[in-house]
Structures are given as C-alpha cells and as structure tokens.
Protein backbone atom coordinates (compact mmCIF):
# COMPACT_ATOMS: atom_id res chain seq x y z
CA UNK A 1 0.00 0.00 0.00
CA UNK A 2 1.70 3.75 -0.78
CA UNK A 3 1.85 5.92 1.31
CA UNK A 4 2.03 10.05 0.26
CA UNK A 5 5.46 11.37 0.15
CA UNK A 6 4.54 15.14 1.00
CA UNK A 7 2.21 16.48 3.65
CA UNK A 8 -0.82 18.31 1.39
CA UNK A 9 -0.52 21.86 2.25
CA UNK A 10 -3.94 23.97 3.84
CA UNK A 11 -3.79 26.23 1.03
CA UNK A 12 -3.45 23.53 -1.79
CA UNK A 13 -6.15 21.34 0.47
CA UNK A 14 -8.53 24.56 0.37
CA UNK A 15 -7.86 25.05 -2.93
CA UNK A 16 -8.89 21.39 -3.62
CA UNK A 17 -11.94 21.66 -1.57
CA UNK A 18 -13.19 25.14 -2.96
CA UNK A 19 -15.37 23.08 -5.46
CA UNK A 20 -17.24 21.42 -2.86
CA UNK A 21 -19.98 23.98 -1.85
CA UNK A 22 -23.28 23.60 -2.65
CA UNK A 23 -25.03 25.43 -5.42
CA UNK A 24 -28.28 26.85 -5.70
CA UNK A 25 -31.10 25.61 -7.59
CA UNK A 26 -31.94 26.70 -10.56
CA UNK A 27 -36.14 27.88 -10.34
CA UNK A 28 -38.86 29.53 -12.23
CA UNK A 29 -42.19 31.24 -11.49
CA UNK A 30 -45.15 29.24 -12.37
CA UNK A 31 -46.87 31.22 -15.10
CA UNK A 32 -50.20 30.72 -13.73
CA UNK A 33 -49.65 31.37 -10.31
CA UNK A 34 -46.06 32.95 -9.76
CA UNK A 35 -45.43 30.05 -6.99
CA UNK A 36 -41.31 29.31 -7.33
CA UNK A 37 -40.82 25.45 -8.67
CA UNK A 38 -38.01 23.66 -10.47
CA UNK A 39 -38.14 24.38 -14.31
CA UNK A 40 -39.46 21.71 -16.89
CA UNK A 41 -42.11 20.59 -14.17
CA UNK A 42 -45.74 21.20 -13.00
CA UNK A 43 -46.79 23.27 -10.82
CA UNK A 44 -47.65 21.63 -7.55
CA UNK A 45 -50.20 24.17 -6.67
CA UNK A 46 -52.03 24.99 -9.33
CA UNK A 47 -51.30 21.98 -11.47
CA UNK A 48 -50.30 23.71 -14.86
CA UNK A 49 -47.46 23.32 -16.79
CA UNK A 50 -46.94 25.12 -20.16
CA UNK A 51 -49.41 27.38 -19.76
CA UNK A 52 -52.29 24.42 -19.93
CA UNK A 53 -53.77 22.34 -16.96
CA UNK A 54 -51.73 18.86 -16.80
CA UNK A 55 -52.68 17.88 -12.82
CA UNK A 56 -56.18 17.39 -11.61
C-alpha cells in the first residue's frame, strides 16, 4: 500500500476543496400562479405546466 510522500498543504487542500460547496437551484415562477418550482415541471399548486392544466 503507498503511502504520500509530501504532507498536502492547507492552502493547496482549500484550494482542492473550494469546489465542494453547494449550489443553488436553478427555479422559475409558475406562469399561472407565480409560486417558485423547479423548471421543466408542474406546478404543484395549481397543477399547470406550459401554460395548460396537466394535474387534476
């Protein structure tokens, strides 16, 4: 089994772990409503999607 040769600095281990932060979800308005979902989906409240009514 290997073992590292060099101690990983805090700057180069920060620099490694700057990518790990979570990002924000991309959202729309529903058109209908103007309730905040995730795009390419119904509505949960109001049910439409595309401007028509997809959800009873």
């Amino acid at each position: 089994m290997s073992v590292p040769t060099q101690r990983r600095t805090s700057s180069s281990r920060k620099r490694r772990a700057s990518h790990f932060a979570l990002k924000s979800k991309a959202t729309v308005k529903c058109s209908n409503c103007g309730a905040v979902l995730l795009p390419h989906r119904a509505c949960p409240k109001c049910g439409y999607f595309k401007g028509q009514k997809k959800i009873k």
